[in-house]
C-alpha atoms as a PDB file:
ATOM      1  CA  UNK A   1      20.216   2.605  -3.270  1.00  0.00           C
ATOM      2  CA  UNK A   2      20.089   2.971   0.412  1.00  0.00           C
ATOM      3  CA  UNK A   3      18.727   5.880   1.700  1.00  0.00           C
ATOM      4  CA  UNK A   4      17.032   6.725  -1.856  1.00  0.00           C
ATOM      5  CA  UNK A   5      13.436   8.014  -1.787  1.00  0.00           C
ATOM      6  CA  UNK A   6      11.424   5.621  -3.309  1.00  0.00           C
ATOM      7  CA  UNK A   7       7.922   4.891  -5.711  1.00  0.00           C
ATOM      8  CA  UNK A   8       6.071   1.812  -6.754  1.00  0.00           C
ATOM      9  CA  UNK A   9       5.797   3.000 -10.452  1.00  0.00           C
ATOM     10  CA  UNK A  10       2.254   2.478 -12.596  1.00  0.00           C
ATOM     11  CA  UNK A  11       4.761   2.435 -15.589  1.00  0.00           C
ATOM     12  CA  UNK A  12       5.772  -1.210 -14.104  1.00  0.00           C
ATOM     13  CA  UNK A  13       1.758  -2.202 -12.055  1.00  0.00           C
ATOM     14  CA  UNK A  14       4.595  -3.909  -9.642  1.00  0.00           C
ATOM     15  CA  UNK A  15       2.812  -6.067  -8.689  1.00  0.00           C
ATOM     16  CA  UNK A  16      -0.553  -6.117 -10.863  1.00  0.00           C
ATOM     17  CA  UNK A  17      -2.495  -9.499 -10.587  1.00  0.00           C
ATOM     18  CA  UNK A  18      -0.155 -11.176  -8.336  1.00  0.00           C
ATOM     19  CA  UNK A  19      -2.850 -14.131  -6.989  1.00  0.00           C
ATOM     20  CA  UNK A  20      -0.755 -15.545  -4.677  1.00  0.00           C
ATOM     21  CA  UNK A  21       0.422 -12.342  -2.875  1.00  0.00           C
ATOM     22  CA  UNK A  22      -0.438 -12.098   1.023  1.00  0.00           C
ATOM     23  CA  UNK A  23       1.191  -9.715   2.585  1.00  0.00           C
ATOM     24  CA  UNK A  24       3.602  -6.279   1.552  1.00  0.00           C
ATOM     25  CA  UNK A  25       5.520  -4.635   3.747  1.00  0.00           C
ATOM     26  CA  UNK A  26       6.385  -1.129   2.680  1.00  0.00           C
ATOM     27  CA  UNK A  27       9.511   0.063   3.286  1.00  0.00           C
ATOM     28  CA  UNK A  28      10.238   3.215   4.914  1.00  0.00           C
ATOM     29  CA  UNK A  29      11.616   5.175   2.256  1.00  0.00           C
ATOM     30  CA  UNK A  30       8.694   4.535  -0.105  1.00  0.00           C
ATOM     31  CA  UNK A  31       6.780   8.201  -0.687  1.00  0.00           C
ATOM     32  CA  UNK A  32       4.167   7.077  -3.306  1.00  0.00           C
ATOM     33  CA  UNK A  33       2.030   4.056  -4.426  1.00  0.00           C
ATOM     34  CA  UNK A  34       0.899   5.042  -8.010  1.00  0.00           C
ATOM     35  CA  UNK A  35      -2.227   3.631  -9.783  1.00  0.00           C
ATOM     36  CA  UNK A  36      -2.925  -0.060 -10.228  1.00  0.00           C
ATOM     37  CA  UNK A  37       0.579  -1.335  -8.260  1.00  0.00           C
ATOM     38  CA  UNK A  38      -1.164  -3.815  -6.684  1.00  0.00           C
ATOM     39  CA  UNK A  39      -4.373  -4.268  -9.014  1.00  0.00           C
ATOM     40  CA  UNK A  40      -6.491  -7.226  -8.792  1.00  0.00           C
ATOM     41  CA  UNK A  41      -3.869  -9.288  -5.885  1.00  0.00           C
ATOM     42  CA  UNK A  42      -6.741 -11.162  -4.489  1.00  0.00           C
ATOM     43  CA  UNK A  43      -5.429 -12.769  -1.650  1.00  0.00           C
ATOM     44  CA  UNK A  44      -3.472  -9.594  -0.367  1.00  0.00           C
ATOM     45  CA  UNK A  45      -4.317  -9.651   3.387  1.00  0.00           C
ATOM     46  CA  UNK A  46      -1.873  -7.036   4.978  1.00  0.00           C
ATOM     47  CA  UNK A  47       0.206  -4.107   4.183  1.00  0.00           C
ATOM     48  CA  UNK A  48       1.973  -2.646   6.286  1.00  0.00           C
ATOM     49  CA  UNK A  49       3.857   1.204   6.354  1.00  0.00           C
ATOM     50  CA  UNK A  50       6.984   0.679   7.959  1.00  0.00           C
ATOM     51  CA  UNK A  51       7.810   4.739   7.538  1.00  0.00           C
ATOM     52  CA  UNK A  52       7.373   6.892   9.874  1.00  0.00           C
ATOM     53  CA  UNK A  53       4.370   8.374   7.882  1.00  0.00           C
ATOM     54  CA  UNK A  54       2.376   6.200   5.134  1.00  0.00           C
ATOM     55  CA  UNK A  55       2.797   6.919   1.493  1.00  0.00           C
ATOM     56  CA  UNK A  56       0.345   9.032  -0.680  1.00  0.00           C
ATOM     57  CA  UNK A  57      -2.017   5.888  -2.305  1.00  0.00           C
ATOM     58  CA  UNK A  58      -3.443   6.895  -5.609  1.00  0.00           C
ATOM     59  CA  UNK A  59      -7.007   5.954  -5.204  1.00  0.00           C
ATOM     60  CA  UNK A  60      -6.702   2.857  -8.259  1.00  0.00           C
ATOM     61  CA  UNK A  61      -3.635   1.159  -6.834  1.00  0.00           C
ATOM     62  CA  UNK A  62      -5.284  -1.207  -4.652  1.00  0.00           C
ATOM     63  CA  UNK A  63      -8.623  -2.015  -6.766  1.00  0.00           C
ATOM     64  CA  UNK A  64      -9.424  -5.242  -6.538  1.00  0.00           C
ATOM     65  CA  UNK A  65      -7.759  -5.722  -3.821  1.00  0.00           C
ATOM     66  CA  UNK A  66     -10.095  -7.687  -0.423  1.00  0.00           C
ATOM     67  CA  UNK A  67     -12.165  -5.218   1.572  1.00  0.00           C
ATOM     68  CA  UNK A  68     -10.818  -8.038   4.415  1.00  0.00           C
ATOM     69  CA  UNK A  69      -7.519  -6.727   4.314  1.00  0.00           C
ATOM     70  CA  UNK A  70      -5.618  -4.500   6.824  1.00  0.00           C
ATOM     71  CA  UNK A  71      -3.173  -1.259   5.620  1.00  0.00           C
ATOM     72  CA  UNK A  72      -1.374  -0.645   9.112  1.00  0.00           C
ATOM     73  CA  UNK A  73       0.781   2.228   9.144  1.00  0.00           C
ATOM     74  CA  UNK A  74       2.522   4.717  12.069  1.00  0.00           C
ATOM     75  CA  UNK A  75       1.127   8.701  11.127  1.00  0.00           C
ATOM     76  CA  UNK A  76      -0.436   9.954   8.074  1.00  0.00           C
ATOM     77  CA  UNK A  77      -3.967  11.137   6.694  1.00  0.00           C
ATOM     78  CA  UNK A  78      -6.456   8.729   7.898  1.00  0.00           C
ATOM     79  CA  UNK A  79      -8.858   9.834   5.507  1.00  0.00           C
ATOM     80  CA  UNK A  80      -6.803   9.795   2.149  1.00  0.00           C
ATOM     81  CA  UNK A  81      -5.578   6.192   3.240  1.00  0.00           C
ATOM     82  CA  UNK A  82      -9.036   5.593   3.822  1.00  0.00           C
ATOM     83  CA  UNK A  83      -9.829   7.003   0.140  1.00  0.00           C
ATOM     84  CA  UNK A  84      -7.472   5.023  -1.539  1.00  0.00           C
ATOM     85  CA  UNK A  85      -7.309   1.609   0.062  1.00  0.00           C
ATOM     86  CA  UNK A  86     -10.507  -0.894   0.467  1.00  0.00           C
ATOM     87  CA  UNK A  87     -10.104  -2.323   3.760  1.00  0.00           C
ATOM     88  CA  UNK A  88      -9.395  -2.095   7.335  1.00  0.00           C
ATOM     89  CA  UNK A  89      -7.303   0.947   8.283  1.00  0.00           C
ATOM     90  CA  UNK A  90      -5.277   0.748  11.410  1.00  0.00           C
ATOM     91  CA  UNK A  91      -2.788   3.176  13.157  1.00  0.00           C
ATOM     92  CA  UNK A  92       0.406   0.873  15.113  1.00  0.00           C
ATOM     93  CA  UNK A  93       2.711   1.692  17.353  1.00  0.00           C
ATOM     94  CA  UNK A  94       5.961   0.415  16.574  1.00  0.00           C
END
């Protein structure tokens, strides 16, 4: 649906122990990342928030995930991002 608001679900774990995942890129509609939607995706190297401001991260969706990898998003709360997701934060302008 174009336009919709959307969630990656914990009812689904999207993408829950997908090995040969590298990067995600968010689209800007997405409001929340629920728990364990991207559990245990090993090689996940980059994520990036194409919104305007980064979803809310519940603190479990990314476990597992490298403490090498990169979240870059545009605005939002530095410190819950930081909370919720293991590696490298970093603000972009785009």
């Amino acid at each position: 649906m174009k336009g919709a608001l959307m969630s990656v679900s914990d009812k689904s774990s999207a993408f829950r122990d997908c090995k040969e995942l590298k990067k995600v890129v968010l689209p800007s509609t997405l409001r929340r990342i629920d728990r364990w939607a991207f559990i245990n995706c090993t090689e996940l190297a980059t994520v990036e928030c194409r919104g305007t401001v980064a979803p809310k991260i519940d603190e479990e969706a990314f476990r597992g995930v490298p403490a090498s990898a990169q979240l870059l998003y545009k605005e939002g709360d530095y410190a819950a991002l930081k909370s919720s997701f293991p590696g490298e934060i970093k603000k972009i302008d785009k």
